[in-house]
N, C-alpha and C. Protein backbone atom coordinates (compact mmCIF):
# COMPACT_ATOMS: atom_id res chain seq x y z
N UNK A 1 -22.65 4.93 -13.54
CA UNK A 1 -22.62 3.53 -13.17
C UNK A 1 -21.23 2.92 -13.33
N UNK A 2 -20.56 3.17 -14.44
CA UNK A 2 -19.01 2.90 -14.74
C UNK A 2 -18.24 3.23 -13.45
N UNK A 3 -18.42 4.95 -13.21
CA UNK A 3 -17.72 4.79 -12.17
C UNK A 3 -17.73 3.76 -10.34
N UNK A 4 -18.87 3.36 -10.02
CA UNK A 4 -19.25 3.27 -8.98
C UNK A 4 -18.92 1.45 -9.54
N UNK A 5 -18.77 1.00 -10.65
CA UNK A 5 -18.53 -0.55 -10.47
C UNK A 5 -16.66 -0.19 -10.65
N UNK A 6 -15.93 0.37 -11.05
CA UNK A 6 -14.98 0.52 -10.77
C UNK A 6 -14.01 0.87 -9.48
N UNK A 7 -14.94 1.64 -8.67
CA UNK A 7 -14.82 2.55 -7.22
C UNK A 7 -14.95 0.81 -6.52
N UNK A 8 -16.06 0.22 -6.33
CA UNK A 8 -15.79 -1.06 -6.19
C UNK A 8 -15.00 -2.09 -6.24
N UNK A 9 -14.56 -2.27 -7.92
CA UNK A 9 -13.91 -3.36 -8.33
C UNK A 9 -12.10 -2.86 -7.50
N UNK A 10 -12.09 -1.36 -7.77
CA UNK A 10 -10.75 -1.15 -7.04
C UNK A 10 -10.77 -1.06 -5.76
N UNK A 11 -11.38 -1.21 -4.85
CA UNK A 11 -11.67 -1.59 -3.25
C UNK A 11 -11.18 -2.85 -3.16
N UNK A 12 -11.84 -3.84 -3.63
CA UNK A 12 -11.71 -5.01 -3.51
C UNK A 12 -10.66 -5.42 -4.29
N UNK A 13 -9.92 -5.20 -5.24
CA UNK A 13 -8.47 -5.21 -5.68
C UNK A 13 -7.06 -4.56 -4.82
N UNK A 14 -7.38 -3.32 -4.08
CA UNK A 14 -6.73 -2.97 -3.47
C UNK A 14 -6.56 -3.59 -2.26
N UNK A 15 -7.93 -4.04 -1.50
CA UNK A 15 -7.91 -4.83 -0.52
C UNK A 15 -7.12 -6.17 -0.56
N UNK A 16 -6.86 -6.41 -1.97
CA UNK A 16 -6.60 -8.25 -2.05
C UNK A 16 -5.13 -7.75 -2.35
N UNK A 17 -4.54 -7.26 -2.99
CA UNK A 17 -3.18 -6.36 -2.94
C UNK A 17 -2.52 -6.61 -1.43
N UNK A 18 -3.49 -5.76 -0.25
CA UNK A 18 -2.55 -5.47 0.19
C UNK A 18 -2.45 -6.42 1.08
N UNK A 19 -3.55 -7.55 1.05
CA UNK A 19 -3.19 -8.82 2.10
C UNK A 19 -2.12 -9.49 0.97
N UNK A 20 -2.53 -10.01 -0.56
CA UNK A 20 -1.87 -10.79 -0.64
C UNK A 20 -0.30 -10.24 -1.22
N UNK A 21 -0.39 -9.17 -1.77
CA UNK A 21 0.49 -8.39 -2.37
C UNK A 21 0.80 -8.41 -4.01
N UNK A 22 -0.33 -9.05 -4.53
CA UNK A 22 -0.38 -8.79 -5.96
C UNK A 22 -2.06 -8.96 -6.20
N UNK A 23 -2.13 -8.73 -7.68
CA UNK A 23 -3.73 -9.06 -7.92
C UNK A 23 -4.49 -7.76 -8.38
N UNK A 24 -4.14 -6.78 -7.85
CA UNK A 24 -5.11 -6.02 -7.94
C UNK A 24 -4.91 -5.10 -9.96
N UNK A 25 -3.78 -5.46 -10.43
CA UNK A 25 -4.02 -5.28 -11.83
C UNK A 25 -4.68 -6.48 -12.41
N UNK A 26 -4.43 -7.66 -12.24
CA UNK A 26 -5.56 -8.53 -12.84
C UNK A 26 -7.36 -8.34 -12.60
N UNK A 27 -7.53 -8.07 -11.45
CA UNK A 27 -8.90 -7.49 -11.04
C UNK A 27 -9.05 -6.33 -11.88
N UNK A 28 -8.53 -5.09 -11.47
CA UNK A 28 -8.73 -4.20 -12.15
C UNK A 28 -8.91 -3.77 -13.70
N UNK A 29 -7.66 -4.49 -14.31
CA UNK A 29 -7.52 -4.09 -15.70
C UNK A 29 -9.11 -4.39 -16.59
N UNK A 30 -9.52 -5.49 -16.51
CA UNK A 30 -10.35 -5.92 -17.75
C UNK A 30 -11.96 -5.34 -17.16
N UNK A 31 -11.68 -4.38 -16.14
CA UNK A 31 -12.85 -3.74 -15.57
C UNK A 31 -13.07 -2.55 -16.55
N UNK A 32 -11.50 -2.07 -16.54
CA UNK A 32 -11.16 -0.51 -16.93
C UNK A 32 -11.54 -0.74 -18.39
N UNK A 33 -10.94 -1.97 -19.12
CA UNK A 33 -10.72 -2.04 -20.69
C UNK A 33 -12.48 -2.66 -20.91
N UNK A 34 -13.55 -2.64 -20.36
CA UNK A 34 -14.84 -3.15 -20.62
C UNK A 34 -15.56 -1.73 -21.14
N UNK A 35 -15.04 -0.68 -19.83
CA UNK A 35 -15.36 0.24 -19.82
C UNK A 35 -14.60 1.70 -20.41
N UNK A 36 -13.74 1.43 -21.22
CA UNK A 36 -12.86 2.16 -21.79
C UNK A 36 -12.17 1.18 -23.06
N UNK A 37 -11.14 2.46 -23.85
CA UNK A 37 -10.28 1.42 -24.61
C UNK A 37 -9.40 0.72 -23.36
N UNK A 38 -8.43 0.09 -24.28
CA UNK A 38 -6.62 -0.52 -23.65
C UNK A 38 -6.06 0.57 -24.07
N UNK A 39 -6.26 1.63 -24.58
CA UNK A 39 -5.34 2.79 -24.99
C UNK A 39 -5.48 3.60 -23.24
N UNK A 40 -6.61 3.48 -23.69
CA UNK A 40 -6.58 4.42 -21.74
C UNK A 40 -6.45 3.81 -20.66
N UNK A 41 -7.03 2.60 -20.94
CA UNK A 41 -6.75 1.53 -19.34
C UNK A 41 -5.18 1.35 -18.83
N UNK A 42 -4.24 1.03 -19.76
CA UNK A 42 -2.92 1.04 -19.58
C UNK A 42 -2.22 1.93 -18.71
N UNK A 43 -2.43 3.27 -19.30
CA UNK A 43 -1.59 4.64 -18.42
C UNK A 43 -2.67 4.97 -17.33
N UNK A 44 -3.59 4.49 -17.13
CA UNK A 44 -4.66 4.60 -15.82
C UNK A 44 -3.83 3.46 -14.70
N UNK A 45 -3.37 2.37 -15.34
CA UNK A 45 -2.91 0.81 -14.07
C UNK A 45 -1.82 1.19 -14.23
N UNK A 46 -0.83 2.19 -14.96
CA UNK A 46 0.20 2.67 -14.75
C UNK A 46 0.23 3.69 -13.56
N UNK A 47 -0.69 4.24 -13.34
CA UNK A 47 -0.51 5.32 -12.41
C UNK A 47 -0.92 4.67 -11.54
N UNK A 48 -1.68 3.69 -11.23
CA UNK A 48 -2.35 3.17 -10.26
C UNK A 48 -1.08 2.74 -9.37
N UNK A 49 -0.24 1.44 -10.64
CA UNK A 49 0.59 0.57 -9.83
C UNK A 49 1.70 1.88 -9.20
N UNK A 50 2.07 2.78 -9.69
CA UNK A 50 3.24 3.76 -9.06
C UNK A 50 2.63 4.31 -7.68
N UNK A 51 1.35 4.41 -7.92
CA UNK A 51 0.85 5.16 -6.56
C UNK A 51 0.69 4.00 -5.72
N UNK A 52 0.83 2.66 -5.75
CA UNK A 52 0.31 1.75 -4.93
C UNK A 52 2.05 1.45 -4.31
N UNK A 53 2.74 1.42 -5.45
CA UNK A 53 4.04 0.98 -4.85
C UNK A 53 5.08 2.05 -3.58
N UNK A 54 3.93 3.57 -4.20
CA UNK A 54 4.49 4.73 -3.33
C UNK A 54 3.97 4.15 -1.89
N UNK A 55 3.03 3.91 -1.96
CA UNK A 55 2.08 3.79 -0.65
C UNK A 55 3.42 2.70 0.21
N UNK A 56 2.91 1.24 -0.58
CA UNK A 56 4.13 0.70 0.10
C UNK A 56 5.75 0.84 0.54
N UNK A 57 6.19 1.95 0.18
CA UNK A 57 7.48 2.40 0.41
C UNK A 57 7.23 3.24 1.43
N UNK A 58 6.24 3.62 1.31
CA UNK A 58 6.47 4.59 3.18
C UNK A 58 5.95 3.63 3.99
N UNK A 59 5.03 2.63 4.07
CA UNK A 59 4.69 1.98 4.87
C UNK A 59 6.03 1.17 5.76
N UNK A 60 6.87 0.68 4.42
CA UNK A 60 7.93 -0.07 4.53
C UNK A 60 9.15 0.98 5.47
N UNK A 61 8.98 2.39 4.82
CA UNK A 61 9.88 3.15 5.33
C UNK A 61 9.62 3.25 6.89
N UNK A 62 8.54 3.55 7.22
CA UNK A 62 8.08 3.36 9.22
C UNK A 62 8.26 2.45 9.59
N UNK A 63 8.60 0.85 9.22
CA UNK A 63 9.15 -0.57 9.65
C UNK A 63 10.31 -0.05 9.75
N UNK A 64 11.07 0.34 8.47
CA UNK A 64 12.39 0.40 8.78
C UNK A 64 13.06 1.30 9.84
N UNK A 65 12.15 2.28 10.61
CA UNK A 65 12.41 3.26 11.37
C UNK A 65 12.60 2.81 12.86
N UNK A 66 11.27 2.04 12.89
CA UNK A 66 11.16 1.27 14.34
C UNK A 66 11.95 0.30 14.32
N UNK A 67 12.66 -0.58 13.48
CA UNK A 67 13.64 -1.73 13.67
C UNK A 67 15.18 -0.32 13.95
N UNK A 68 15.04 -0.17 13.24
CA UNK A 68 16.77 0.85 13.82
C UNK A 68 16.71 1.59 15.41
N UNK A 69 15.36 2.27 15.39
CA UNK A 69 15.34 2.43 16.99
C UNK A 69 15.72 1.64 17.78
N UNK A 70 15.21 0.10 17.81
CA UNK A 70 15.09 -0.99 18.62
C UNK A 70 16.13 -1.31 18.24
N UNK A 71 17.62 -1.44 17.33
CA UNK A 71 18.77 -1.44 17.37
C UNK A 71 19.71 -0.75 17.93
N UNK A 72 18.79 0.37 17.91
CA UNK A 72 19.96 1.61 18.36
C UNK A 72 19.82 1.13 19.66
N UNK A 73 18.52 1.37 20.39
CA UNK A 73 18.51 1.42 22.09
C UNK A 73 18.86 -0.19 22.69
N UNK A 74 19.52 -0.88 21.53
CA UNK A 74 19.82 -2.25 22.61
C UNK A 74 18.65 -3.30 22.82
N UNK A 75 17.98 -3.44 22.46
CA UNK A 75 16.68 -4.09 22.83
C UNK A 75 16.16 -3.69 24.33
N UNK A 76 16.10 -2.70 24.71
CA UNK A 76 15.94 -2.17 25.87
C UNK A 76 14.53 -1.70 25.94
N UNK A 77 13.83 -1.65 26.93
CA UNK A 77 11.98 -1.51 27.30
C UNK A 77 11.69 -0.44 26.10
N UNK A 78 12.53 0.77 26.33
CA UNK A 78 12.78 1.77 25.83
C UNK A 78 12.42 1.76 24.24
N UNK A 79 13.78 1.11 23.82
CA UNK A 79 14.11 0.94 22.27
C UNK A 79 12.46 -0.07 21.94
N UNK A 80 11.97 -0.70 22.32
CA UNK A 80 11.11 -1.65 22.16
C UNK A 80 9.82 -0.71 21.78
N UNK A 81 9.90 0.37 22.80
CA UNK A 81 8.50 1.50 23.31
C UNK A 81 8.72 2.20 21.70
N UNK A 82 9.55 2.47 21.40
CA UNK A 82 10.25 3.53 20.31
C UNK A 82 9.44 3.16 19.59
N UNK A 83 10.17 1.34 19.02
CA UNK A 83 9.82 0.61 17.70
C UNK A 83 8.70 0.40 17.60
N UNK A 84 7.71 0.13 18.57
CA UNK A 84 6.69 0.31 18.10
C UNK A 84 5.80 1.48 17.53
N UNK A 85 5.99 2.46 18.09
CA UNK A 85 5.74 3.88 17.87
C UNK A 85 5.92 4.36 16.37
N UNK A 86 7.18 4.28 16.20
CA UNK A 86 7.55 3.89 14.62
C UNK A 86 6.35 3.60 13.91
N UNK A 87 6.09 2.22 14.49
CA UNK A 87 5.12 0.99 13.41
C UNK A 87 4.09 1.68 13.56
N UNK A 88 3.31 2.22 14.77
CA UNK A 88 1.99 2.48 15.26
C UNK A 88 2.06 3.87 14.67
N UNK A 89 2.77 4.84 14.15
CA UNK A 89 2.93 6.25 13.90
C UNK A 89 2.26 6.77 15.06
N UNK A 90 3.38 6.54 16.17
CA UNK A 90 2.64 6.99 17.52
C UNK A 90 3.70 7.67 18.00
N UNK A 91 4.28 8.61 19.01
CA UNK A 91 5.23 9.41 19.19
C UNK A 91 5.53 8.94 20.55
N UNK A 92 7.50 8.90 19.90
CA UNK A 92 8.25 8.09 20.80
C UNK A 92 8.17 8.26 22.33
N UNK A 93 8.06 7.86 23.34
CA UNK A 93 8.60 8.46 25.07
C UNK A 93 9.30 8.67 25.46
């Protein structure tokens, strides 16, 4: 049961994360520490937040891919087709 209100509570933390871009250790934490010590909850929202911030660095890294295309090619139909491709992880034409 622990696990499946946690599997939850971090859905809906992760979800509110990634619209609003914080939150999801306040949601999370006092889920983990109800159901565990703060000795373990800590290095659990430690790994959490590193894996969440990984996530956002590649996300961020495919923005940054499609804006340099669409620099490189000039703002041209082309460079435009690229940058999105980039964003969409769709392969360039």
């Amino acid at each position: 049961m622990g696990y499946v209100l946690v599997l939850c509570v971090g859905l809906l933390a992760g979800t509110l994360s990634g619209v609003i871009g914080t939150g999801s250790s306040m949601m999370l934490m006092p889920v983990l520490v109800m159901l565990s010590s703060p000795q373990q909850a800590v290095p659990i929202m430690a790994i959490a937040a590193i894996m969440g911030n990984f996530g956002k660095g590649v996300v961020a890294g495919n923005r940054l891919a499609g804006v340099r295309r669409l620099l490189h090619h000039g703002g041209s139909r082309r460079g435009i087709r690229c940058a999105y491709a980039a964003c969409a992880a769709a392969p360039c034409r």
